[in-house]
N, C-alpha and C. Protein backbone atom coordinates (compact mmCIF):
# COMPACT_ATOMS: atom_id res chain seq x y z
N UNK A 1 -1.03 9.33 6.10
CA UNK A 1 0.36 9.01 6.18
C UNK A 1 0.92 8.82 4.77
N UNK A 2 1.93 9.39 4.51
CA UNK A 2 2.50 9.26 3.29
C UNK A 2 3.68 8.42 3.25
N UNK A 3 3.65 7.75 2.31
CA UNK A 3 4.83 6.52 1.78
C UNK A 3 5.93 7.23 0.91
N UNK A 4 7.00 7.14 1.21
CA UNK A 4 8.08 7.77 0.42
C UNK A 4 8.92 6.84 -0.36
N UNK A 5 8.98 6.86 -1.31
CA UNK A 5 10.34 5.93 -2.31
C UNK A 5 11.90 6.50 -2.55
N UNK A 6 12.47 6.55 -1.47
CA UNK A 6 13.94 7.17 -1.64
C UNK A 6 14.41 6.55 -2.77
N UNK A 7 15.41 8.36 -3.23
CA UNK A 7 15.91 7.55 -4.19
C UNK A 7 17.40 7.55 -3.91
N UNK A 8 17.38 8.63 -2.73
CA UNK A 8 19.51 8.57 -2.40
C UNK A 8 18.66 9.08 -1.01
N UNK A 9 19.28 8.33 -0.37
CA UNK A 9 19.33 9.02 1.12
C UNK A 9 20.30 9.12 2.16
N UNK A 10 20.73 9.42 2.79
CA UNK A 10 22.10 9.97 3.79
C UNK A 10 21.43 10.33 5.05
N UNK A 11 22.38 9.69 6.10
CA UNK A 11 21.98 10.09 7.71
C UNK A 11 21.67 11.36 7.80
N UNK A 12 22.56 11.89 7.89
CA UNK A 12 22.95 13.61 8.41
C UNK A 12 23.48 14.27 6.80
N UNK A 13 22.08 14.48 6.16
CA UNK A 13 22.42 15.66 5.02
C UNK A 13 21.61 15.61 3.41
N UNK A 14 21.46 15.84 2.68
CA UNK A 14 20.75 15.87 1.67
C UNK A 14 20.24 14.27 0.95
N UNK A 15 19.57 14.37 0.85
CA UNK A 15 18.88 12.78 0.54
C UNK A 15 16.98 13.16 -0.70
N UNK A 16 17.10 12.68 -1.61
CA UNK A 16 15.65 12.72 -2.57
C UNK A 16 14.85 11.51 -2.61
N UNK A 17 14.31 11.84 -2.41
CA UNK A 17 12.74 10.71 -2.22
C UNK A 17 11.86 11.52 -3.27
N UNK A 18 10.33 10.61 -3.86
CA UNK A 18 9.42 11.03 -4.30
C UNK A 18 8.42 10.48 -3.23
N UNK A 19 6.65 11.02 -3.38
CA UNK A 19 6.07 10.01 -2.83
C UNK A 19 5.28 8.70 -3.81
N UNK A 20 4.92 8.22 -3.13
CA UNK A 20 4.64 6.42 -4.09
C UNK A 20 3.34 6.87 -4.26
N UNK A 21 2.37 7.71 -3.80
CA UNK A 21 0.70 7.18 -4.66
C UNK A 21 0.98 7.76 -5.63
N UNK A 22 0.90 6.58 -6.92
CA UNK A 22 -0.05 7.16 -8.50
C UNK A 22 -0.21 6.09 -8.97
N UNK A 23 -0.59 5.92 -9.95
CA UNK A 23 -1.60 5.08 -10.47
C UNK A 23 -0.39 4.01 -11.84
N UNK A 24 0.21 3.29 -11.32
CA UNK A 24 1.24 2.48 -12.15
C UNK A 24 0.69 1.64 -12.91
N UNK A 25 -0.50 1.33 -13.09
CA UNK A 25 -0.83 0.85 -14.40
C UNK A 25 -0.99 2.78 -15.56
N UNK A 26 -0.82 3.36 -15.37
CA UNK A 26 -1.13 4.72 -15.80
C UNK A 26 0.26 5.10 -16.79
N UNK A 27 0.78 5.40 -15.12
CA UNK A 27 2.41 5.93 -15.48
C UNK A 27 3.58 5.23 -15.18
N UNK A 28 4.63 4.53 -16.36
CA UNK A 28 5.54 3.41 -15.96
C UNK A 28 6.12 3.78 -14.79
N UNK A 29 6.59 4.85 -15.32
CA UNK A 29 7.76 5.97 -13.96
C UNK A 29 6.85 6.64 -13.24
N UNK A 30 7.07 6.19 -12.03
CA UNK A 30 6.57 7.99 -10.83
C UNK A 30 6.68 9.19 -11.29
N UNK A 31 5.41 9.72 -11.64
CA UNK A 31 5.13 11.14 -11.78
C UNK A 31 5.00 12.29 -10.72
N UNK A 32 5.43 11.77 -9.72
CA UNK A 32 5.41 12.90 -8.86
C UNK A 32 6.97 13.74 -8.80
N UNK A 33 6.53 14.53 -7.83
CA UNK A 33 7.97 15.54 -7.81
C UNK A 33 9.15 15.27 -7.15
N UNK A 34 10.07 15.33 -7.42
CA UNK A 34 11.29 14.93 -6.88
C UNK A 34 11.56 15.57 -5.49
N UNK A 35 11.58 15.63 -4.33
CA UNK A 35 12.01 15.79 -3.13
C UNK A 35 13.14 16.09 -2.49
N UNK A 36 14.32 17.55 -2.45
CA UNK A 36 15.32 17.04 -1.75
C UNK A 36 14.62 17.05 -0.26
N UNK A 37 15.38 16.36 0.27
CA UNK A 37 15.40 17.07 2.02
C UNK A 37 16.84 16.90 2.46
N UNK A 38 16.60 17.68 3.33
CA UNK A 38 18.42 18.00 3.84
C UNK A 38 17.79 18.11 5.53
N UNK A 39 18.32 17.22 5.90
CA UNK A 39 18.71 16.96 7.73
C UNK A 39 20.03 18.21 8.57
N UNK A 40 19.86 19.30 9.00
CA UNK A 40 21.24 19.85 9.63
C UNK A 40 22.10 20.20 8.05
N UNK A 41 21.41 21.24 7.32
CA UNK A 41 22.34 21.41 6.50
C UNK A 41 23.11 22.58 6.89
N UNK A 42 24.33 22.69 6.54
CA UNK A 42 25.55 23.45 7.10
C UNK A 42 25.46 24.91 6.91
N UNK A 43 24.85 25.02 5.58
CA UNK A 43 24.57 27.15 4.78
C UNK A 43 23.30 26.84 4.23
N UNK A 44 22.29 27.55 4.71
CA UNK A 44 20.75 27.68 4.05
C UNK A 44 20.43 29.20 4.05
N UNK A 45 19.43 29.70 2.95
CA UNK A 45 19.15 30.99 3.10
C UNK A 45 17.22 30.89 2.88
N UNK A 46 16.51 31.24 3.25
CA UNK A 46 15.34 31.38 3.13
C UNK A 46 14.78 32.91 2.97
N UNK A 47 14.78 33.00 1.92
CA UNK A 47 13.86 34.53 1.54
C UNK A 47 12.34 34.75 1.17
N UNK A 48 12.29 35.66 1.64
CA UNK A 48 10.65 36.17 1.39
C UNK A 48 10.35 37.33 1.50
N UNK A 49 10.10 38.40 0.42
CA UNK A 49 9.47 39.25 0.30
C UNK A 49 8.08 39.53 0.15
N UNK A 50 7.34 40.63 0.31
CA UNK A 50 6.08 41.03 0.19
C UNK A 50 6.47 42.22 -0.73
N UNK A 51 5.34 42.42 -1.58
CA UNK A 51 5.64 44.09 -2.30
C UNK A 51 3.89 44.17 -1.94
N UNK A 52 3.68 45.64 -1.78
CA UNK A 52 2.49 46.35 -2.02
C UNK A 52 1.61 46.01 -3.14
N UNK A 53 1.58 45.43 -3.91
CA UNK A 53 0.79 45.07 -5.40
C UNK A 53 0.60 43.54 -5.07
N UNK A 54 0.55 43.28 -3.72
CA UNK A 54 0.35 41.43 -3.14
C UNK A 54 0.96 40.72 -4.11
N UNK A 55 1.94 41.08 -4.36
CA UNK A 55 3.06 40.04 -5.26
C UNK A 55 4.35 39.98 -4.09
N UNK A 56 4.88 38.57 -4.18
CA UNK A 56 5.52 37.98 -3.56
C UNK A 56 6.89 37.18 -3.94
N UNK A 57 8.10 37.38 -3.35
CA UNK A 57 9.27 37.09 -4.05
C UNK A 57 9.72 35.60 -2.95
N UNK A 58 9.76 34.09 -3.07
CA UNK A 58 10.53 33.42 -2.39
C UNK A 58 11.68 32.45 -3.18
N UNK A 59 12.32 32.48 -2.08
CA UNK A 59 13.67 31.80 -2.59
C UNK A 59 13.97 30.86 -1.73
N UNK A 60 14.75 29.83 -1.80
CA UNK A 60 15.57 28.70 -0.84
C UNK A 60 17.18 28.39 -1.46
N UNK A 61 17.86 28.52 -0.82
CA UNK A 61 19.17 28.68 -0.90
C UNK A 61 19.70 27.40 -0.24
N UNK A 62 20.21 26.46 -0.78
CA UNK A 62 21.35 25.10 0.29
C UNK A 62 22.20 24.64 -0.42
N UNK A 63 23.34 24.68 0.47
CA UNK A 63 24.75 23.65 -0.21
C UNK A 63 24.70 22.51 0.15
N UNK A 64 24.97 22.20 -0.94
CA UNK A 64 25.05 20.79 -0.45
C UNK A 64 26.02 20.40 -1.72
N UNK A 65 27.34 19.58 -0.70
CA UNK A 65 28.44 19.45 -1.01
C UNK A 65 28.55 18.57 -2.79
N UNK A 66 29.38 19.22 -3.34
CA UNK A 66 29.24 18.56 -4.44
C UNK A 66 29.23 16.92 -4.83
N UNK A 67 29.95 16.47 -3.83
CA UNK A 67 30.13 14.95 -3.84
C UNK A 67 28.93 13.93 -3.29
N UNK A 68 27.71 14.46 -2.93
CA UNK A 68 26.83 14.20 -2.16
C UNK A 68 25.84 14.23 -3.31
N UNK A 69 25.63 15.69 -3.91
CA UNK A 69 25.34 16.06 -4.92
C UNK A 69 25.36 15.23 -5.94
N UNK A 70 26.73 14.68 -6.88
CA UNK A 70 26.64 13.88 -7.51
C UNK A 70 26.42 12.34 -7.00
N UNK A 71 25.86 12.55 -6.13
CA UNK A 71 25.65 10.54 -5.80
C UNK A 71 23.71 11.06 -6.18
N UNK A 72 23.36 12.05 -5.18
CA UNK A 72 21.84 12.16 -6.00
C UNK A 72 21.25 12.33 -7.51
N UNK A 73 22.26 12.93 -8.07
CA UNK A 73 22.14 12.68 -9.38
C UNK A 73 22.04 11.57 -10.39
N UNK A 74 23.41 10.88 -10.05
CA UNK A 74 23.38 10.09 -10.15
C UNK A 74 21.99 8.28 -10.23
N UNK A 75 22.01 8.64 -8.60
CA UNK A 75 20.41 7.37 -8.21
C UNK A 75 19.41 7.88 -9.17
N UNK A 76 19.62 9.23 -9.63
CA UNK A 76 18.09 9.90 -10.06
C UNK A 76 18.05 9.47 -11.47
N UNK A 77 19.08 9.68 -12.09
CA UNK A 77 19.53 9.50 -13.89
C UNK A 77 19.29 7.75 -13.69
N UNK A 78 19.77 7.04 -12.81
CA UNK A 78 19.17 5.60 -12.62
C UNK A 78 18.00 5.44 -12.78
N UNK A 79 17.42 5.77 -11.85
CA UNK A 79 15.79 5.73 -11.67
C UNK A 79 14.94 6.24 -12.54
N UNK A 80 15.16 7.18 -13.04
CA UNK A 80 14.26 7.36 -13.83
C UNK A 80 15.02 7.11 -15.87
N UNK A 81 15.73 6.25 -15.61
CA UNK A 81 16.39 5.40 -16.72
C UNK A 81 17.05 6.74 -17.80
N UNK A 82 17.50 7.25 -17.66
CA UNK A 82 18.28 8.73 -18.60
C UNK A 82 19.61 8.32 -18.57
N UNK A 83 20.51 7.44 -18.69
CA UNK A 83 21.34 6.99 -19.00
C UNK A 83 21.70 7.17 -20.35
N UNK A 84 21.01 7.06 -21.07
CA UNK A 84 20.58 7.17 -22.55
C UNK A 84 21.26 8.34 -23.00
N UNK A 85 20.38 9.52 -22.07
CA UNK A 85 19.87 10.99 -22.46
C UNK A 85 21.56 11.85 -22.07
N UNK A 86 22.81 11.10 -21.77
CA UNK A 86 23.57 11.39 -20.75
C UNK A 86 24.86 11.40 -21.62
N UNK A 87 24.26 10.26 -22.71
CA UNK A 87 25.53 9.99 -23.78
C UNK A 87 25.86 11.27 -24.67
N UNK A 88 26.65 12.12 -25.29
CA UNK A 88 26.67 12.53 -26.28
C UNK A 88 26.78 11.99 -27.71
């Protein structure tokens, strides 16, 4: 079972979590990967090609509304303290 640490989350629609195992005497900040997930998102595209030379083309495509958008950004530039990095 995996433990998740949201970092913006929303009922119905795009929300980022990481997961919590690593080793925090190690790494101050969570080193794992950032997570969107999106619940019922409104426009998604999922691609996948095959070519003959077993090379493989995928893509993921989602909107997700700009205002939603900047609230995940936002929690994220929090969390992982880039406030700093934000100033000119």
């Amino acid at each position: 079972m995996s433990t998740k640490e949201w970092v913006s989350s929303h009922q119905n629609g795009a929300s980022l979590y990481q997961e919590c195992f690593y080793d925090s005497e190690k790494d101050e900040i969570n080193p794992n990967p950032a997570v969107i997930q999106a619940d019922n998102p409104k426009n998604f595209l999922i691609t996948r090609e095959e070519y003959l030379d077993d090379k493989h083309f995928s893509q993921l495509v989602l909107e997700i509304p700009a205002e939603r958008f900047d609230e995940i950004a936002i929690a994220w530039c929090k969390k992982r303290k880039l406030q700093d990095a934000l100033k000119d």
